[in-house]
Protein backbone atom coordinates (compact mmCIF):
# COMPACT_ATOMS: atom_id res chain seq x y z
CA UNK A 1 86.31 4.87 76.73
CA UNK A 2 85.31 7.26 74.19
CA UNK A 3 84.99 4.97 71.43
CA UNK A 4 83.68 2.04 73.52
CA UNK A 5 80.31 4.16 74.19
CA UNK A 6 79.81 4.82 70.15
CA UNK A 7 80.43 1.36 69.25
CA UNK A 8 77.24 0.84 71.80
CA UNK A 9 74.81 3.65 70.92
CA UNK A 10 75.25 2.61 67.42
CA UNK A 11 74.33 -0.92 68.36
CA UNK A 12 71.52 -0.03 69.96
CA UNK A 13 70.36 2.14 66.89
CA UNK A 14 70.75 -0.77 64.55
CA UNK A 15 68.86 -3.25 66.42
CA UNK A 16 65.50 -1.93 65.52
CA UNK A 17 66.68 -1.21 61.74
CA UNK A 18 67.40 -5.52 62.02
CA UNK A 19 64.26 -6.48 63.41
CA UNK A 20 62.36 -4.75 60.57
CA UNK A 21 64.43 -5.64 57.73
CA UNK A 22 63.94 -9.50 59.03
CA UNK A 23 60.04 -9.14 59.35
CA UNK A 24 60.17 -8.08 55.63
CA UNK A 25 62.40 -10.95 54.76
CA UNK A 26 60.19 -13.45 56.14
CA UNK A 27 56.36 -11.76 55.00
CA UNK A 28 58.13 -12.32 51.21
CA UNK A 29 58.75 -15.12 52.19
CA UNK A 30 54.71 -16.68 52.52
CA UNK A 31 52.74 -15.50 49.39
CA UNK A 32 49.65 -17.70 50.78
CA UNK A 33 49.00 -15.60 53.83
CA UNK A 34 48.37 -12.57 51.08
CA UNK A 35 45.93 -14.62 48.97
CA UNK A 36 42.10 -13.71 48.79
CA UNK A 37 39.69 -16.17 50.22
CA UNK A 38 38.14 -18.45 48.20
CA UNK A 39 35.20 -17.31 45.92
CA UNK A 40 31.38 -18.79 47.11
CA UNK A 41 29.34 -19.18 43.88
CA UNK A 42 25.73 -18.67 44.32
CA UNK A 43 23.51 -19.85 41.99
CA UNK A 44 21.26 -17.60 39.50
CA UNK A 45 17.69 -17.14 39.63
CA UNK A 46 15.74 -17.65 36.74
CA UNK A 47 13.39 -15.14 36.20
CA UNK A 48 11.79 -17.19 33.68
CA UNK A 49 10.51 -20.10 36.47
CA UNK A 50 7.67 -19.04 38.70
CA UNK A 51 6.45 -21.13 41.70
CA UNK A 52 2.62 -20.82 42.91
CA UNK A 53 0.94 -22.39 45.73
CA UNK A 54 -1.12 -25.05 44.96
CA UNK A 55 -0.32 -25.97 41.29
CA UNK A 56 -2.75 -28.38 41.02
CA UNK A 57 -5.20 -25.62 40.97
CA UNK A 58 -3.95 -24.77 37.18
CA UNK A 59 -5.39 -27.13 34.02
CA UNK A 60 -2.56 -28.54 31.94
CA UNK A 61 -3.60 -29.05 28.32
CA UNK A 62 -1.64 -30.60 25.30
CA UNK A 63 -0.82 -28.71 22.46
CA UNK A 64 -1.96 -30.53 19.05
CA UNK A 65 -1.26 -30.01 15.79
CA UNK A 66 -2.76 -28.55 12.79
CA UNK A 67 -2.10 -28.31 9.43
CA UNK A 68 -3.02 -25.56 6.99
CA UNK A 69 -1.50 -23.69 4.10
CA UNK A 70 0.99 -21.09 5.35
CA UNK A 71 0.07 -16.87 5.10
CA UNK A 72 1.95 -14.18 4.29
CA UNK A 73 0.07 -10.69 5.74
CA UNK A 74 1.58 -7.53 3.65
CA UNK A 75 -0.43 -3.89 3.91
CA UNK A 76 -1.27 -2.01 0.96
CA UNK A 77 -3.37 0.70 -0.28
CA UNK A 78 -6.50 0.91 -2.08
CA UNK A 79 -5.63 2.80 -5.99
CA UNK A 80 -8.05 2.78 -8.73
CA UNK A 81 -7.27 0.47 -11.61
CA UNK A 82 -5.11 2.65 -14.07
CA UNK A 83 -7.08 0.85 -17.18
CA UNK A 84 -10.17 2.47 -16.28
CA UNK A 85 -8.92 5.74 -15.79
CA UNK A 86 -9.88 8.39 -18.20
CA UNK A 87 -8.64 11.77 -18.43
CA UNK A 88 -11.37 14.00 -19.56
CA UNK A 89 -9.66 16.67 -22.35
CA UNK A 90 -11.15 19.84 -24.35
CA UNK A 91 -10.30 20.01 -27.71
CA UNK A 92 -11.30 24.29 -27.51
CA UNK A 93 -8.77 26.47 -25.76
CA UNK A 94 -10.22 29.25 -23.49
CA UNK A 95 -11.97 30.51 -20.86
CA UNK A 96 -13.77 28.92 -18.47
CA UNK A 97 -17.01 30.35 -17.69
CA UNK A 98 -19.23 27.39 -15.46
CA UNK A 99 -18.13 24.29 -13.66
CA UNK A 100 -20.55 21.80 -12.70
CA UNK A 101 -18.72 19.15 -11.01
CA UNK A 102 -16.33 18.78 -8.41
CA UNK A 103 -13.72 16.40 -6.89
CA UNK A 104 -15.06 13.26 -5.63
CA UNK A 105 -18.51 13.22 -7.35
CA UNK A 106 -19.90 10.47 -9.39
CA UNK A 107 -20.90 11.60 -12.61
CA UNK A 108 -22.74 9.57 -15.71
CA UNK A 109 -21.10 9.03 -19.01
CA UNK A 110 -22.24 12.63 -21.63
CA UNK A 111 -22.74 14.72 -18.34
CA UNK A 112 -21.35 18.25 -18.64
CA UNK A 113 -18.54 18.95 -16.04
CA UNK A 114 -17.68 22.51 -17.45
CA UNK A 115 -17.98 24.82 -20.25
CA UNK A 116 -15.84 27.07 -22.15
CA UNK A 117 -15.47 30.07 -23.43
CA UNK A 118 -13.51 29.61 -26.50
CA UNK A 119 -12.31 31.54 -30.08
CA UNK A 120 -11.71 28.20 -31.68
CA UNK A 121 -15.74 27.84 -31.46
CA UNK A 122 -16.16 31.07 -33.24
CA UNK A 123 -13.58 30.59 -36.34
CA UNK A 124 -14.92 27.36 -36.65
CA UNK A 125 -18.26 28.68 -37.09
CA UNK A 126 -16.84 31.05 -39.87
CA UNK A 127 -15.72 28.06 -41.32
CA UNK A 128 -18.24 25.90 -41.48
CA UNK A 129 -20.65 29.25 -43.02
CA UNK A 130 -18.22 29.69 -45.34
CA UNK A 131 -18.21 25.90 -46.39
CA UNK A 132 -22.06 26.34 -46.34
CA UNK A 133 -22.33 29.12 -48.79
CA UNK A 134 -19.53 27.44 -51.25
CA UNK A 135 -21.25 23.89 -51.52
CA UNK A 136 -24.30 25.99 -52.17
CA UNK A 137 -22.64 27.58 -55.40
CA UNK A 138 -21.07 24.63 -56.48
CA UNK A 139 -24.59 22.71 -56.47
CA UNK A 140 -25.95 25.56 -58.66
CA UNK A 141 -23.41 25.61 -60.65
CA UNK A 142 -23.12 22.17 -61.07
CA UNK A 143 -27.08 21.80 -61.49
CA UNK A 144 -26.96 24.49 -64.57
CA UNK A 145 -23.77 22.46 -65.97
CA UNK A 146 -25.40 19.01 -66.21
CA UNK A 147 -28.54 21.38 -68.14
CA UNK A 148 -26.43 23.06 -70.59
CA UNK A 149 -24.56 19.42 -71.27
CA UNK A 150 -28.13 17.45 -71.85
CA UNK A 151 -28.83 20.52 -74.12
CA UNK A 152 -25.48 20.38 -75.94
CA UNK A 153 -24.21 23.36 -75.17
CA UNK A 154 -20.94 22.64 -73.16
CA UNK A 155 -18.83 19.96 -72.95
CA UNK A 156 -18.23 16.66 -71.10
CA UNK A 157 -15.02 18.53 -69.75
CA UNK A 158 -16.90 21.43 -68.10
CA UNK A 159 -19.56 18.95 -66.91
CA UNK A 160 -16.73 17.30 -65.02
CA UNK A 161 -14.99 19.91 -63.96
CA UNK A 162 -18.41 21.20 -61.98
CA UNK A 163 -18.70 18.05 -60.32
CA UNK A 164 -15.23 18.07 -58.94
CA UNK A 165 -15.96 21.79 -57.53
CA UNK A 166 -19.24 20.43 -55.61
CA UNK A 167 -17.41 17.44 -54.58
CA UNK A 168 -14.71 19.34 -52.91
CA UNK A 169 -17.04 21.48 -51.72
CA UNK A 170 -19.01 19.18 -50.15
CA UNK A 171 -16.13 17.78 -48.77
CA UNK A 172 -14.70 20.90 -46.85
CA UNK A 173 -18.25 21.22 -45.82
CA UNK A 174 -18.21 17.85 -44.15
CA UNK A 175 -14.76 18.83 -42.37
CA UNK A 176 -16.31 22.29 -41.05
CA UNK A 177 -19.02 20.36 -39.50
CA UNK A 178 -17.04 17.58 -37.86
CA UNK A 179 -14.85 20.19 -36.52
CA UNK A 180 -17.51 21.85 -34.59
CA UNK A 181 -18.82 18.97 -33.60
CA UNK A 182 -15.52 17.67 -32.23
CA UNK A 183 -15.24 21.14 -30.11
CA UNK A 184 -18.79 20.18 -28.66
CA UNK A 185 -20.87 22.47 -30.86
CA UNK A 186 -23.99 21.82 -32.96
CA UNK A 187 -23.55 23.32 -36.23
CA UNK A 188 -27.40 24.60 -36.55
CA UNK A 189 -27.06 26.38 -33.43
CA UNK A 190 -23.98 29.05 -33.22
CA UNK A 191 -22.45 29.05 -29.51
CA UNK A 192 -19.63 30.43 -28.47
CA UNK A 193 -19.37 28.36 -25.70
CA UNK A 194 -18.26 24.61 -25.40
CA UNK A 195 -20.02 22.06 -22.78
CA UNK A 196 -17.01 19.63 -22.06
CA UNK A 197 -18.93 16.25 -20.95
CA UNK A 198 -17.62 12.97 -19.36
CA UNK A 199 -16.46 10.10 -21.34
CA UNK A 200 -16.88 7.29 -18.90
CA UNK A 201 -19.29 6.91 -15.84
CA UNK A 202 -17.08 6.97 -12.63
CA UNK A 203 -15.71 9.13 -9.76
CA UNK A 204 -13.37 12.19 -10.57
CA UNK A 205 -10.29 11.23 -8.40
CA UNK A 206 -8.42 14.64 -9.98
CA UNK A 207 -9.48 18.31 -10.42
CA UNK A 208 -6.85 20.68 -12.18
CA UNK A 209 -9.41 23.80 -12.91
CA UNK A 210 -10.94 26.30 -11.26
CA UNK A 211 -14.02 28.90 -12.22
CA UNK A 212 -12.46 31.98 -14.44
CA UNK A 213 -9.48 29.97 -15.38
CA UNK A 214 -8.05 29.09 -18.20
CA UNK A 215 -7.83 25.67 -20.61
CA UNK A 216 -5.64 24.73 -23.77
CA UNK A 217 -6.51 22.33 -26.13
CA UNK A 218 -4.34 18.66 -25.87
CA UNK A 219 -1.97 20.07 -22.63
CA UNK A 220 -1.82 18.94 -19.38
CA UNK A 221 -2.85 19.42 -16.57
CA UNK A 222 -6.52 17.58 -17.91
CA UNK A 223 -9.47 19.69 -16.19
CA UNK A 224 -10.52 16.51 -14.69
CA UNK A 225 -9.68 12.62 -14.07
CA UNK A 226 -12.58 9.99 -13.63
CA UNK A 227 -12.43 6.51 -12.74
CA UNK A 228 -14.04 3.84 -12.77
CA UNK A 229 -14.21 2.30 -9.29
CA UNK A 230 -16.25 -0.87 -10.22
CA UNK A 231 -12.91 -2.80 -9.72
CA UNK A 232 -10.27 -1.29 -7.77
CA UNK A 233 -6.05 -2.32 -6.80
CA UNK A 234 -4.52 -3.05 -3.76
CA UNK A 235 -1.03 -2.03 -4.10
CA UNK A 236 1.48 -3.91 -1.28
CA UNK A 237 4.88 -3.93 -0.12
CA UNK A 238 6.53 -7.81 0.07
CA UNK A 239 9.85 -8.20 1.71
CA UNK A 240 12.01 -9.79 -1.01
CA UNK A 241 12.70 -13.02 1.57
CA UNK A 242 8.69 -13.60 1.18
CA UNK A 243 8.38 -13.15 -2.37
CA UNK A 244 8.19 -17.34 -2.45
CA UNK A 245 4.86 -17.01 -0.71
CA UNK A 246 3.59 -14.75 -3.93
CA UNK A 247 2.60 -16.01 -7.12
CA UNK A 248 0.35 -14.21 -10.11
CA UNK A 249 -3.12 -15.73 -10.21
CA UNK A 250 -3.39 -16.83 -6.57
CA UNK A 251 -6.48 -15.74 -4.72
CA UNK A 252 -5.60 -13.28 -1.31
CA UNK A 253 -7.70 -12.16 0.90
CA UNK A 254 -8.47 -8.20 1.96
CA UNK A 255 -9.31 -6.63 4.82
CA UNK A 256 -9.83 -3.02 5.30
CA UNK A 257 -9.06 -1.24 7.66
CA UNK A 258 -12.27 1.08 7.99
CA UNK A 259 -14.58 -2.15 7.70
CA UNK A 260 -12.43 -4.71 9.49
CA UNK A 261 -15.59 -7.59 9.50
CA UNK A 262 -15.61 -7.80 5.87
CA UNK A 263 -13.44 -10.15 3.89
CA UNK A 264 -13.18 -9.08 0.22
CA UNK A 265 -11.62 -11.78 -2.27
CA UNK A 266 -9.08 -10.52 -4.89
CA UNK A 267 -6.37 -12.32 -7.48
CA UNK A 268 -2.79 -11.37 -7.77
CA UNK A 269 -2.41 -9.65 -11.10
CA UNK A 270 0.88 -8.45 -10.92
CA UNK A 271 4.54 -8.89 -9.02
CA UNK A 272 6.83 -5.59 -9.25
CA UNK A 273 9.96 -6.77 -11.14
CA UNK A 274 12.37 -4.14 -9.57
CA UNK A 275 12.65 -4.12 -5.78
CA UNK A 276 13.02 -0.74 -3.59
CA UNK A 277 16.75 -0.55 -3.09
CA UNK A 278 15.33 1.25 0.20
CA UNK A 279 13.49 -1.49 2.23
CA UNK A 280 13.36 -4.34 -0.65
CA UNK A 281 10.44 -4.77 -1.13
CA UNK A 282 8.41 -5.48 -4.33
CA UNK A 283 5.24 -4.11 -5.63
CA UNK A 284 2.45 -6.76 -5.62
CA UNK A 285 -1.00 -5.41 -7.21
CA UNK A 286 -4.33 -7.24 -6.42
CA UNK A 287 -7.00 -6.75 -8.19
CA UNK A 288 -10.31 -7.15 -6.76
CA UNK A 289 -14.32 -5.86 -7.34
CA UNK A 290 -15.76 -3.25 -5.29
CA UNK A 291 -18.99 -3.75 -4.67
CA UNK A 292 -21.06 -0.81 -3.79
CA UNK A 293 -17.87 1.48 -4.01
CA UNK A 294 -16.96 0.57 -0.66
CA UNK A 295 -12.99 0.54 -1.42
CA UNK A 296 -12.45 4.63 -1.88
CA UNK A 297 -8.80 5.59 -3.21
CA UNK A 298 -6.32 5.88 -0.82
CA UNK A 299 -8.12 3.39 1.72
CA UNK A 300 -5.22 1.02 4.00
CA UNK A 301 -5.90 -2.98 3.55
CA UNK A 302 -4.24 -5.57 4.55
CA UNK A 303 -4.09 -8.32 2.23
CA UNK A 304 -3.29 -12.43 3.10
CA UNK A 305 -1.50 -14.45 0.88
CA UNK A 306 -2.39 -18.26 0.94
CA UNK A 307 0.30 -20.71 -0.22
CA UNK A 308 -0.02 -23.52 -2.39
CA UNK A 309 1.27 -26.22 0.14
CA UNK A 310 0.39 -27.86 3.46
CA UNK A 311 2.12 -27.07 7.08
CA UNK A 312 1.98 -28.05 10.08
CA UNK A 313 1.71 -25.55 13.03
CA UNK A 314 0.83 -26.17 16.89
CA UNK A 315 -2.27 -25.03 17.99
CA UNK A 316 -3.64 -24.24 21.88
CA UNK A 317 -6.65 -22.48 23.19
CA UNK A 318 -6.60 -19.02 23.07
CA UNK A 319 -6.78 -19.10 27.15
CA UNK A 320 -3.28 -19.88 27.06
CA UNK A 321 -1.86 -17.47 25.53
CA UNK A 322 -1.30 -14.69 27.66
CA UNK A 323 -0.45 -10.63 26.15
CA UNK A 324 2.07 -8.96 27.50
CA UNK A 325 4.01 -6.08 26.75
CA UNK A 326 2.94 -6.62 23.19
CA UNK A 327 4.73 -10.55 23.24
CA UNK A 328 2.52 -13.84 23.04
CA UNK A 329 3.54 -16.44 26.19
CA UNK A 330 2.13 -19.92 26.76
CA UNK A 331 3.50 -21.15 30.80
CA UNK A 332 4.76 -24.91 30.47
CA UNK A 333 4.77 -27.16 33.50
CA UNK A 334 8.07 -28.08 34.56
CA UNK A 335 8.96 -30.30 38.29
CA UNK A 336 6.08 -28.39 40.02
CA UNK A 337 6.87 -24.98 38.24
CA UNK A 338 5.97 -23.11 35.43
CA UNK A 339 8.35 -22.17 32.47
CA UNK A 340 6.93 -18.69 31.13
CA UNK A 341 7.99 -18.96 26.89
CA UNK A 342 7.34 -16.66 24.48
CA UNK A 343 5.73 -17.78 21.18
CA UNK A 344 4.48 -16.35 17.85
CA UNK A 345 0.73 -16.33 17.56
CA UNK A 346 -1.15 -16.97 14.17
CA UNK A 347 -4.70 -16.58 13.55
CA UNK A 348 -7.97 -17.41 15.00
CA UNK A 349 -9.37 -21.11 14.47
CA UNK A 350 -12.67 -22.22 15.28
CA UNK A 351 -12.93 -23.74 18.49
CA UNK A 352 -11.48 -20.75 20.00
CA UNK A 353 -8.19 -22.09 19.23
CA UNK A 354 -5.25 -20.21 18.28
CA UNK A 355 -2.86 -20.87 15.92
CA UNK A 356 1.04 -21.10 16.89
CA UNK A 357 3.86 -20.41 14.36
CA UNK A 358 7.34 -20.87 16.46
CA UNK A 359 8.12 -21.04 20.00
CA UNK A 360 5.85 -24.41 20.84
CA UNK A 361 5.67 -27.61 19.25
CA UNK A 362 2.72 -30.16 18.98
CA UNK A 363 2.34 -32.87 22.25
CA UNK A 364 3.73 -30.17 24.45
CA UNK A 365 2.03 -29.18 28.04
CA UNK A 366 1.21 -25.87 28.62
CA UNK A 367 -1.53 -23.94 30.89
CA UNK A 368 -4.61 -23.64 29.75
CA UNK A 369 -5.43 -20.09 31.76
CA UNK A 370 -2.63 -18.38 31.49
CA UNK A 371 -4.15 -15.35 32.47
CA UNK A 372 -5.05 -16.57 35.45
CA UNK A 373 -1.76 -18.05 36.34
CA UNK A 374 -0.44 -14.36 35.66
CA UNK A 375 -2.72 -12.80 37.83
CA UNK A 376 -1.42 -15.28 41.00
CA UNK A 377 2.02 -14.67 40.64
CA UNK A 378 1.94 -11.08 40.36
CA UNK A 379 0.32 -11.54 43.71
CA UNK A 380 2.68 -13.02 45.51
């Protein structure tokens, strides 16, 4: 009896143990009832389309096409032309005791810009007195020679040997008195002081000297710099994947920054042969005429390159072409919406027209106020 009532409490244990194990059996057994549902795709919105009421209410014009030599628009910097740059020197070493002119003034060719203080002056002086006083003896000398010869009483050989002293004294005589004039001295007037003057007419564009300071004679720094500004150089930067839209002797025009309404004409003198290894870029130097001295040094310019050969670019009206966030856009009609597509404005053609480089090509629809188009959908 004992054993009989085990034998059932450990059947009725079990049974539960069974019923679970056979629920896992058979959930194993279906891998679809564990499976997601299936995905819904919902179609994107593209930001790109906008839809207005009343379309109709929006001019559609067609873009045409012009053709015109393509530009190349590089920045540069106004420099004075290096040939017509003249570095004023002092032949006199010393002191200086007066300037005259400064930085940035226009002076005249044989004006004084500063003078001197110098010992050179003063042993040149000695010099040249000295020379004086020996030419003087060797004229008398040779005067009383050529007397005593028509008289008989010396030689031909001491009659030449007199004129050989007054020619060499004449001679170092001559060299005294270029000397002093070289240091900027008249030799009838004894000065101690030298008046260094300007050898060109022009604009000093460099100032190494100060009052009280000092000079040597063929050193740098040069007291001053002057240039002439009658013809100036715009110095640019060309990315080496334009330099096929450069050539030497091709007209470009300028534009300056501080006078933005004037168009100055210049001619490509020069194309850097060695590239920045930085930014590769070349050096290309314009040459052009400055009229009035309206280019100063150091002046930004941008400068337009014209090529050689036709193209053909879209154009539009400048209505639509709508700014924004510093991109060009043009809206295209498309199945009663509009398509806003960015494009790469040109320049200015009469007409108000605008020029378009890439994102539009010519018999293409687009709106002809885009701005107003803009306006309506940032409306809604």
């Amino acid at each position: 009896m004992k054993n009989r009532g085990l034998e059932i409490s450990f059947l009725l244990f079990s049974m539960p143990l069974l019923l679970a194990l056979g629920g896992c059996s058979g959930a194993h057994g279906d891998p679809a009832a564990e499976a997601p549902p299936p995905a819904k795709v919902i179609p994107g919105v593209d930001v790109t389309f906008f839809a207005v009421e009343h379309p109709e209410q929006y001019p559609i014009v067609t873009a045409a096409q012009y053709r015109a030599p393509s530009e190349l628009i590089a920045t540069g910097t106004v420099l004075p032309d290096i040939a017509r740059t003249v570095p004023v020197i002092t032949l006199a070493s010393g002191r200086v005791v007066d300037i005259r002119a400064r930085l940035g003034d226009t002076v005249q060719k044989g004006q004084v810009l500063l003078r001197v203080r110098s010992d050179d002056v003063a042993g040149g002086f000695d010099a040249y007195r000295k020379a004086v006083s020996d030419e003087l003896l060797a004229r008398k000398q040779l005067d009383r020679a050529k007397d005593m010869y028509a008289h008989g009483a010396i030689a031909t050989q001491d009659l030449e040997v007199a004129q050989d002293a007054e020619d060499d004294a004449k001679t170092t005589l001559d060299t005294a008195t270029e000397h002093l004039r070289l240091l900027g001295n008249d030799p009838d007037k004894r000065n101690g002081v030298v008046d260094i003057t300007a050898p060109i007419t022009g604009v000093i564009t460099d100032q190494e000297v100060t009052n009280a300071a000092s000079v040597q004679s063929y050193s740098s720094p040069n007291p001053f710099t002057i240039s002439d500004l009658t013809t100036v150089w715009i110095v640019c930067d060309v990315y080496e994947n334009d330099m096929t839209h450069v050539r030497l002797g091709e007209d470009a025009d300028v534009k300056l920054t501080a006078y933005p309404d004037k168009v100055l004409k210049g001619k490509v003198s020069n194309i850097g042969s060695i590239l920045d290894p930085n930014i590769r870029t070349a050096k290309v130097r314009i040459e052009v005429p400055n009229p009035g001295g309206m280019m100063r040094p150091g002046m930004f310019a941008t400068a337009t390159f014209f090529s050689t050969e036709q193209h053909t670019f879209t154009s539009v009206p400048a209505s639509a072409i709508l700014h924004l966030h510093d991109r060009d856009w043009v809206f295209i009609p498309s199945q009663g919406k509009f398509l806003r597509t960015q494009v790469t404005s040109g320049a200015e053609l009469p007409n108000q027209k605008q020029e378009i480089l890439t994102g539009l090509q010519p018999g293409q629809q687009v709106v002809s106020n885009a701005g107003t188009l803009q306006n309506a959908i940032d409306n809604e």
